[in-house]
Protein backbone atom coordinates (compact mmCIF):
# COMPACT_ATOMS: atom_id res chain seq x y z
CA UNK A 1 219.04 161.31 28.08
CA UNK A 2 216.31 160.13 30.45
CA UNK A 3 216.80 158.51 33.92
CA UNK A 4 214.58 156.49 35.53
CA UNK A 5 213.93 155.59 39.34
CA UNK A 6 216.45 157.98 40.37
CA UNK A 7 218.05 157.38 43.35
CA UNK A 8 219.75 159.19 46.49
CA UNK A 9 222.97 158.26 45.52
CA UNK A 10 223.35 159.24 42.04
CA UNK A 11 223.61 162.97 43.29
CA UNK A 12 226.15 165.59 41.69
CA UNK A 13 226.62 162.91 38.80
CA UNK A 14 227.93 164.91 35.63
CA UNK A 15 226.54 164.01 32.71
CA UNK A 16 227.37 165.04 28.99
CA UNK A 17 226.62 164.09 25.21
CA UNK A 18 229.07 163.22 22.60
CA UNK A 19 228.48 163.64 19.04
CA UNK A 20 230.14 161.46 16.34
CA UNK A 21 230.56 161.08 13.04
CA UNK A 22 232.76 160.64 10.14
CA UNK A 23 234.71 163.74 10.36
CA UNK A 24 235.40 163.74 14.44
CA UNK A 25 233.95 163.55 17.85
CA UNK A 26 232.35 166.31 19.49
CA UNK A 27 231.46 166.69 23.75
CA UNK A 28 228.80 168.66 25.19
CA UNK A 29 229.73 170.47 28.21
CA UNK A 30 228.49 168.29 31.36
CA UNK A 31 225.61 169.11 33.71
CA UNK A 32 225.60 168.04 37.33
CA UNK A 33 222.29 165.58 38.68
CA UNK A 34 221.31 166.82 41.71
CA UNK A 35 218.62 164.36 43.92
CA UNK A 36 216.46 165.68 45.69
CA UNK A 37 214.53 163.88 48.77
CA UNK A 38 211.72 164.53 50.99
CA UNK A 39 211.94 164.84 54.72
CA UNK A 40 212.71 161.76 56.86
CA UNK A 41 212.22 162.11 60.83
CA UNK A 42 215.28 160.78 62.60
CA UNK A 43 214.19 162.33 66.26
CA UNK A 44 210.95 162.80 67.61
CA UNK A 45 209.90 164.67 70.36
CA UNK A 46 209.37 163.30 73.66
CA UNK A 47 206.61 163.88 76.17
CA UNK A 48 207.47 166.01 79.01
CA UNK A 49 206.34 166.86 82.71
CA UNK A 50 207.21 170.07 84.23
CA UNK A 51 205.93 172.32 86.91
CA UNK A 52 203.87 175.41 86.41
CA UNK A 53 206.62 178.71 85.43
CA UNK A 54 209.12 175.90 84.30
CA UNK A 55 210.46 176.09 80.81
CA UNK A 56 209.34 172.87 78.88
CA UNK A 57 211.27 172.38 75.84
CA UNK A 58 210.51 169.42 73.08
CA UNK A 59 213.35 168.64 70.11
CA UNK A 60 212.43 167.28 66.55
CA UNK A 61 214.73 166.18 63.72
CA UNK A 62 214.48 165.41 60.19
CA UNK A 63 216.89 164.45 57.09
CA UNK A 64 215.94 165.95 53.65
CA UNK A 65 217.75 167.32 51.04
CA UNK A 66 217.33 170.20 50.75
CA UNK A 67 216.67 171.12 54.02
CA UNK A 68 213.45 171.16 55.22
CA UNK A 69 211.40 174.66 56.81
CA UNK A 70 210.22 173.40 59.99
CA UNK A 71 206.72 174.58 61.78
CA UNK A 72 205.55 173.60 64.80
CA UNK A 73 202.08 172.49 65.63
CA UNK A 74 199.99 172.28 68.75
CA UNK A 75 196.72 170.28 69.73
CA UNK A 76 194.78 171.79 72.79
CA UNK A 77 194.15 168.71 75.17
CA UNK A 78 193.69 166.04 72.72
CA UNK A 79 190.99 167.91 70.37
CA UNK A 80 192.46 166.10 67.33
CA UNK A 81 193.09 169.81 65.71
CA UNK A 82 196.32 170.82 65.08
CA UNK A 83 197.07 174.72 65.03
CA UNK A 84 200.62 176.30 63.77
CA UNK A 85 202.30 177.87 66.33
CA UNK A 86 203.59 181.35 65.48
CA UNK A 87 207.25 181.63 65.41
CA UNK A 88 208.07 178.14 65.80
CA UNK A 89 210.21 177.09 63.23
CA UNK A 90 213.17 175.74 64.38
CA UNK A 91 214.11 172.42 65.57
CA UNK A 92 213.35 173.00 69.27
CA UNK A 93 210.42 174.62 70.31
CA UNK A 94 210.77 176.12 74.05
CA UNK A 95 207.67 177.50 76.34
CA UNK A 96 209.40 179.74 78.89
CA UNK A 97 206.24 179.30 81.52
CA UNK A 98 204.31 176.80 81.59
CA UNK A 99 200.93 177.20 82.87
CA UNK A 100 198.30 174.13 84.37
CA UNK A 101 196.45 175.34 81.01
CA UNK A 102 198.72 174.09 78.59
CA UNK A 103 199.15 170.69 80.71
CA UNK A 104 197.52 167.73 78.60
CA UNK A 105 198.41 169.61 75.03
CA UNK A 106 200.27 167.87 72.30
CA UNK A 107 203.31 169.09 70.30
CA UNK A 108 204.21 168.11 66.81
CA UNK A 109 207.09 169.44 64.14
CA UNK A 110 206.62 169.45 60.39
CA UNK A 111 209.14 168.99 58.55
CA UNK A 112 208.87 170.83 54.44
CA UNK A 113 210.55 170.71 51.66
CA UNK A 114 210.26 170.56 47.45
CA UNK A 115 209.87 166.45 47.49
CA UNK A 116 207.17 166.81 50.70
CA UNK A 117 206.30 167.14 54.15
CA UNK A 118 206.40 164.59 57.08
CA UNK A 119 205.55 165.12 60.66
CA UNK A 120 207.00 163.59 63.86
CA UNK A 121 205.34 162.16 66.19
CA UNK A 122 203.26 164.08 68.77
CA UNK A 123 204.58 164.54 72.42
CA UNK A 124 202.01 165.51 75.00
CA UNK A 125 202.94 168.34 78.02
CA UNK A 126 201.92 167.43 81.61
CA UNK A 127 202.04 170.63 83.95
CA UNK A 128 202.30 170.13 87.47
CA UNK A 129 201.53 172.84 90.07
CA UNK A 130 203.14 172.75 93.94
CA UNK A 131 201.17 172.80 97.01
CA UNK A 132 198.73 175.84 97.24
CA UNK A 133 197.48 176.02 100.96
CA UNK A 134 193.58 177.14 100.89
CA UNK A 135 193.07 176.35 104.45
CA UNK A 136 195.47 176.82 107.36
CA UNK A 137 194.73 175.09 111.02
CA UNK A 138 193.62 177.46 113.49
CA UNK A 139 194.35 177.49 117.17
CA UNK A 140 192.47 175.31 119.71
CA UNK A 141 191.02 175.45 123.22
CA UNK A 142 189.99 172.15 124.90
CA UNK A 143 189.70 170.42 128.05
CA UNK A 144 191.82 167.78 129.36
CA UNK A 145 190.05 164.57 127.44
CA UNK A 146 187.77 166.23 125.38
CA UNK A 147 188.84 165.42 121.00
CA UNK A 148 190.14 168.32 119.31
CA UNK A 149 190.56 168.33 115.54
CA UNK A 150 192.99 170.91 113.59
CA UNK A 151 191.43 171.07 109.94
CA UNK A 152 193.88 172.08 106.70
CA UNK A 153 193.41 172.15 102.73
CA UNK A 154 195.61 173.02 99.94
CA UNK A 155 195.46 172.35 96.04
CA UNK A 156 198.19 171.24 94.22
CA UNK A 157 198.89 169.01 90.68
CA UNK A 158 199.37 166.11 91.46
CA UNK A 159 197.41 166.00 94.59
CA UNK A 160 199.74 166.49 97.16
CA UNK A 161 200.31 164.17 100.12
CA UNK A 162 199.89 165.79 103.73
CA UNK A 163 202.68 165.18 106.53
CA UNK A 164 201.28 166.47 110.04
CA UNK A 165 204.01 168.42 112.62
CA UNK A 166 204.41 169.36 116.08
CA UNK A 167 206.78 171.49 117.94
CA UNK A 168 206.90 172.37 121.21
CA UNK A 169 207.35 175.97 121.42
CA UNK A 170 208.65 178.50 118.52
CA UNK A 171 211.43 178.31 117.44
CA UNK A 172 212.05 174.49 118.28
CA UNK A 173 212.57 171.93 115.84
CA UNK A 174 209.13 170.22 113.93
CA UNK A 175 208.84 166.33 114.65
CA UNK A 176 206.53 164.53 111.75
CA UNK A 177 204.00 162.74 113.53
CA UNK A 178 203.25 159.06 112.90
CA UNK A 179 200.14 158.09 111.27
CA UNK A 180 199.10 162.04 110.89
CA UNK A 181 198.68 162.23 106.75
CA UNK A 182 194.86 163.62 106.16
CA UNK A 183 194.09 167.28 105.58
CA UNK A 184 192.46 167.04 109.17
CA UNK A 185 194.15 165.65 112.59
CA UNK A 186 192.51 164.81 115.56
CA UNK A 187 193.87 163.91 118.99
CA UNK A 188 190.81 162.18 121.02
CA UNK A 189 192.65 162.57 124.43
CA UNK A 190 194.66 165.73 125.04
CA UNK A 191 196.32 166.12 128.03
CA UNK A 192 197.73 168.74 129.79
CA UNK A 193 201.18 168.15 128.92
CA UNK A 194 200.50 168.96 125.41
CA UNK A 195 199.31 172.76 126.22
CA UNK A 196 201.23 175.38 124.19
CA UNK A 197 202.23 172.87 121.14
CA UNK A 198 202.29 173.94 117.99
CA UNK A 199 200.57 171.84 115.00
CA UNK A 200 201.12 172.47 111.28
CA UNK A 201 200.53 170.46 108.16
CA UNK A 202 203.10 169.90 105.18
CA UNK A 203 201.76 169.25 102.01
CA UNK A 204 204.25 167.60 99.22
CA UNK A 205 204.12 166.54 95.34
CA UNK A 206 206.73 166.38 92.73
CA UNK A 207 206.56 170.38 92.47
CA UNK A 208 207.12 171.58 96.31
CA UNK A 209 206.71 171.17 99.27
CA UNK A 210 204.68 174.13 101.05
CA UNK A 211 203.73 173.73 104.70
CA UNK A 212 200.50 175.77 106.58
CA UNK A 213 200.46 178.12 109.18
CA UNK A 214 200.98 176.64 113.06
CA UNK A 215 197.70 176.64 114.97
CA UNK A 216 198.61 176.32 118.88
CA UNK A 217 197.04 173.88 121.08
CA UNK A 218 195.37 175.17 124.32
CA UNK A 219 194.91 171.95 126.80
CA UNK A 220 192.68 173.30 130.08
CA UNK A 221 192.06 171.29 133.31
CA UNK A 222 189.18 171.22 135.70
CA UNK A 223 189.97 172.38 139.10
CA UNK A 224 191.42 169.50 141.73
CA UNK A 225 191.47 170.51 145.44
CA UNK A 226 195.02 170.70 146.75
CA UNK A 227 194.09 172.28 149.93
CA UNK A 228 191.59 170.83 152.31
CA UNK A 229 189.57 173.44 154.80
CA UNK A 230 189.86 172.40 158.61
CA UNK A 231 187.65 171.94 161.37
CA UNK A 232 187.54 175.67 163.43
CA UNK A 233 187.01 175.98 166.72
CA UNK A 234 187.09 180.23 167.76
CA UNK A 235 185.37 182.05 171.03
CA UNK A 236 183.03 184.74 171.13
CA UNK A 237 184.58 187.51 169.79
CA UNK A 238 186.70 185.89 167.45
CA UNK A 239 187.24 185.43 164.05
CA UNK A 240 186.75 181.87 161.87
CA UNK A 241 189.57 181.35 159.08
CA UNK A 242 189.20 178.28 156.58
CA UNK A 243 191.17 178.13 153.69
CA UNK A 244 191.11 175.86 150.65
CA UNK A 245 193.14 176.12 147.28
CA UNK A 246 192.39 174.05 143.75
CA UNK A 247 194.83 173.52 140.97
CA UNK A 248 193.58 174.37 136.95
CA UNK A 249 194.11 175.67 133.74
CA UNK A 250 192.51 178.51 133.43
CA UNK A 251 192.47 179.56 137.46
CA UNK A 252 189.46 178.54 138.80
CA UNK A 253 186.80 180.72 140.85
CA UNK A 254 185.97 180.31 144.19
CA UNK A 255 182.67 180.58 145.87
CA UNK A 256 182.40 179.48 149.66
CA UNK A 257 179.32 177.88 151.05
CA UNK A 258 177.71 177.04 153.78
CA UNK A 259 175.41 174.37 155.37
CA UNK A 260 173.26 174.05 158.49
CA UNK A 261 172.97 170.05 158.04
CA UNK A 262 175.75 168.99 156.02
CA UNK A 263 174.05 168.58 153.04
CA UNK A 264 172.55 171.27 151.45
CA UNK A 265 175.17 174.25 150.88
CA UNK A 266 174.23 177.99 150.29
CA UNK A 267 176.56 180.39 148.14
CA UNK A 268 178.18 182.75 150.94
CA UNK A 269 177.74 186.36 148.94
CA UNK A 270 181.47 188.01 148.49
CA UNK A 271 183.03 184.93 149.90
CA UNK A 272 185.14 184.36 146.20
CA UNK A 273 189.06 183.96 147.76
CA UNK A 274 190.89 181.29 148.84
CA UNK A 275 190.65 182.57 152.32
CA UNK A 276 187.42 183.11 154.15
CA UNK A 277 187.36 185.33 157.23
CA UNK A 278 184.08 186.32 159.72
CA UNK A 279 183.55 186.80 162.98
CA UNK A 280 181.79 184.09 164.40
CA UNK A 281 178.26 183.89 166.48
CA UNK A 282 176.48 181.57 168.13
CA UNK A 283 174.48 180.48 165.43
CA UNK A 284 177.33 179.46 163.68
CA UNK A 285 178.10 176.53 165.88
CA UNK A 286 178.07 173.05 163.68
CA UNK A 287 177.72 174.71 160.52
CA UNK A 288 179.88 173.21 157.82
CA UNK A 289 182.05 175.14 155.51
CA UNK A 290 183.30 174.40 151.95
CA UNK A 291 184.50 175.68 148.76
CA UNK A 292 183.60 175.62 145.57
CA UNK A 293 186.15 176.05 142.74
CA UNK A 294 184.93 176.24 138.95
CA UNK A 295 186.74 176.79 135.28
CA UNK A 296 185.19 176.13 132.49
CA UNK A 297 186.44 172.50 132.40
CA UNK A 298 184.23 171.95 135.68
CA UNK A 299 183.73 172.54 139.08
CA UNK A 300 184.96 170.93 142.82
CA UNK A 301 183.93 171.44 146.32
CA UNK A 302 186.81 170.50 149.05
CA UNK A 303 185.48 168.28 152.23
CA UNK A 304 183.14 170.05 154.29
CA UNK A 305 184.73 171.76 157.61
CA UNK A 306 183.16 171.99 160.81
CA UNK A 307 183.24 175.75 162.74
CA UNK A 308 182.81 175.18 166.91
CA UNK A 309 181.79 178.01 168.37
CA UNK A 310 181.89 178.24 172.28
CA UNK A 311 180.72 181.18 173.74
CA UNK A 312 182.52 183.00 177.11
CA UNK A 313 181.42 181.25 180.56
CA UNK A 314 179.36 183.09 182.48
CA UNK A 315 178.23 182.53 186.45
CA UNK A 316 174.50 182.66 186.78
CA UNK A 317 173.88 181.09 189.84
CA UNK A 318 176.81 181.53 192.67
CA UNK A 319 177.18 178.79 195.24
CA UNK A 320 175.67 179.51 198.38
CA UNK A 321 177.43 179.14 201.98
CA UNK A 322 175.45 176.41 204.14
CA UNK A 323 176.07 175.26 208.02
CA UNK A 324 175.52 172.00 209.11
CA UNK A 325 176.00 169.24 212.04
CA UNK A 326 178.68 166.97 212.42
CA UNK A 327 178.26 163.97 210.25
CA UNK A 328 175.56 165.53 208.01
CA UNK A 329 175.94 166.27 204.12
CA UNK A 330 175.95 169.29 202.11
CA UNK A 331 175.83 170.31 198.78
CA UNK A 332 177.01 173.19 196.82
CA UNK A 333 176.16 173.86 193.45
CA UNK A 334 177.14 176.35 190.76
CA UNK A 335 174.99 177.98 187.90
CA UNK A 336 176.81 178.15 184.43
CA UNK A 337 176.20 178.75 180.73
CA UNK A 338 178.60 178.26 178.22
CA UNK A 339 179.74 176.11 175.52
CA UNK A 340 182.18 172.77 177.08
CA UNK A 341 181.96 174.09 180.90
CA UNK A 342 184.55 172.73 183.02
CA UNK A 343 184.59 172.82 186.67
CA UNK A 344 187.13 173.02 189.41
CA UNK A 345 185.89 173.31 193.04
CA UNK A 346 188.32 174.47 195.89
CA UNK A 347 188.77 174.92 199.71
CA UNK A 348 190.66 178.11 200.71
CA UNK A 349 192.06 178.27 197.49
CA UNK A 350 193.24 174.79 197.11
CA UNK A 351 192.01 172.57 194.07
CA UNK A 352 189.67 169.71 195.40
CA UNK A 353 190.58 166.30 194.21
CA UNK A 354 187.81 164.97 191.41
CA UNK A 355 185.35 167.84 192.16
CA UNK A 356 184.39 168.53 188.73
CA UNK A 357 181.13 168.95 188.32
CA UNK A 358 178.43 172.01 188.83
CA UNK A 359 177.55 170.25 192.12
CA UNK A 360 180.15 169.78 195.06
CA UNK A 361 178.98 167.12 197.58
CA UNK A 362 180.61 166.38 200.90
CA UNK A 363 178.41 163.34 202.47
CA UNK A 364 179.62 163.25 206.34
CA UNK A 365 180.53 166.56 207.49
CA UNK A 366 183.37 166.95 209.72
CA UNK A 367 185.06 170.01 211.59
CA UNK A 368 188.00 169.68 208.69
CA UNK A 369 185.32 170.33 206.03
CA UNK A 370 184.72 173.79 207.51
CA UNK A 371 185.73 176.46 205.10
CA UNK A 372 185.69 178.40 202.41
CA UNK A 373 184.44 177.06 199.33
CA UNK A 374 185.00 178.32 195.42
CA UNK A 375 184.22 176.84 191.98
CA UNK A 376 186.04 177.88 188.54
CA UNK A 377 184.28 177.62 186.08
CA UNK A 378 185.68 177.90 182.13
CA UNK A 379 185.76 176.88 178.74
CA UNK A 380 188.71 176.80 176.19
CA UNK A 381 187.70 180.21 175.90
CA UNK A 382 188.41 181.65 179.01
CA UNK A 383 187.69 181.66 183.02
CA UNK A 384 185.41 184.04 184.16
């Protein structure tokens, strides 16, 4: 018996030959058709995306009778050759790590058996690796207005985005800043206000997110006078005080100096505190006193202050005792040195009404002018 064009369907038919003739009938014992057929795929594997140390597994599936061996086949990013893959010969075919080298390779199953082989289609694998910082922001010192810029890098598959942060102090809570989203951020006008914050930047792709190290931000100001020096006015003897004080980040140094016309000031050597103390001389009188105060965000002088220096009266010349006639004038007069003289003439002792002046002039003598005459002479220093 011969069949032709066999088909799937006429499996485990039992067929057997009878024999005839005129004496009886005879039957062979029956044999069984069994059909075999080649491998059909009925599930191919799909592409996948994982991240780097994931497990990527791809599934294949075939009909055949009988069952087909599997193997699994791999092409190393798209060369077009395909290599068997030890080991993998079962339906699923699992990588327990994927690394970024195996990302762009393509999978394939195929399917064996006695009637043939077919192979599924190929599936590629796309390995993605989380944020890897390379470059964390380091701290910055700047002064009040002047553009700082905190730099950052980090590698990652796909390329991650960046999210800038700022805190306040450690331990506080981050705050994403708006508009920040470039490996470097710049702020072209710090202010004081901001000293002490913390910056960091947060890279994120479909694998992680991994944020940098904080870098803190240092914000200096130049010195700003908060207290004036005043005008001094001292006596011979004494000692001249100005003071002066200046605000700024870092504390500023102080350098007092002094000019002879107001204009052009000379560095007073140790004179560095916000007091400044000597004892005064004559050639001090009208010189003008200021001080300096410097960071390294700038310098400031305060207002120039004036030191008056008035030296003790002193009598150089005493009056001298005249005698005249009735209804003729005299005149005494005084000698005095000093710095703002005043003068007070008396009679026995008693202050003379407007007499005050280094001269003392009666213009008509009479026998009531007779006397004894004096003259004070002083300063806001003292009377002699």
């Amino acid at each position: 018996l011969t069949l032709s064009n066999i088909a799937v369907n006429q499996t485990n038919n039992l067929y057997r030959a009878n024999f005839t003739n005129t004496c009886g009938t005879v039957s062979s014992i029956g044999g069984v058709l069994t059909v075999n057929v080649a491998p059909v795929v009925t599930a191919n594997p799909t592409s996948l995306e994982v991240c780097t140390n994931s497990v990527a597994t791809f599934n294949a599936a075939a009909t055949a009778t009988p069952a087909a061996n599997v193997q699994w086949q791999v092409s190393v990013c798209t060369s077009g050759t395909w290599t068997n893959i030890a080991k993998a010969t079962g339906a699923s075919f699992t990588i327990t790590s994927a690394t970024l080298g195996q990302s762009g390779n393509s999978y394939r199953a195929v399917f064996t058996n006695a009637c043939g082989s077919t192979t599924t289609a190929s599936a590629t694998l796309t390995v993605s690796q989380g944020p890897t910082i390379v470059m964390n922001p380091v701290d910055n010192t700047v002064c009040e207005g002047t553009a700082v810029t905190f730099m950052s890098q980090a590698t990652g598959v796909p390329t991650p985005t960046v999210q800038w942060e700022v805190r306040t102090n450690s331990g506080g809570q981050w705050s994403p800043i708006s508009g920040a989203n470039a490996p470097n951020y710049t702020i072209s006008n710090p202010i004081f206000a901001q000293n002490g914050r913390q910056f960091r930047a947060v890279y994120t792709n479909d694998c992680g997110v991994t944020p940098t190290s904080f870098a803190v931000l240092t914000v200096n100001t130049a010195p700003s006078v908060s207290v004036e020096p005043q005008d001094q006015t001292v006596c011979a003897g004494d000692n001249a005080t100005f003071t002066a004080a200046a605000t700024g980040s870092p504390a500023a140094t102080i350098q007092w100096e002094v000019s002879t016309n107001g204009t052009d000031f000379t560095a007073i050597p140790g004179a560095n505190s916000n007091t400044y103390t000597f004892t005064a001389g004559q050639n001090d009188d009208g010189n003008m006193y200021h001080a300096r105060f410097t960071n390294l965000c700038g310098d400031v002088a305060t207002t120039a202050a004036m030191l008056n220096f008035y030296a003790l009266p002193e009598i150089v010349q005493q009056p001298t005792g005249v005698a005249v006639c009735q209804g003729e004038s005299f005149t005494l007069t005084v000698g005095g040195v000093g710095t703002g003289l005043t003068y007070q003439w008396r009679k026995d002792g008693i202050d003379i009404p407007n007499s005050n002046s280094a001269s003392y002039t009666v213009a008509s003598a009479s026998a009531s002018d007779a006397g004894f005459y004096s003259v004070v002479v002083s300063n806001i220093c003292n009377q002699p």
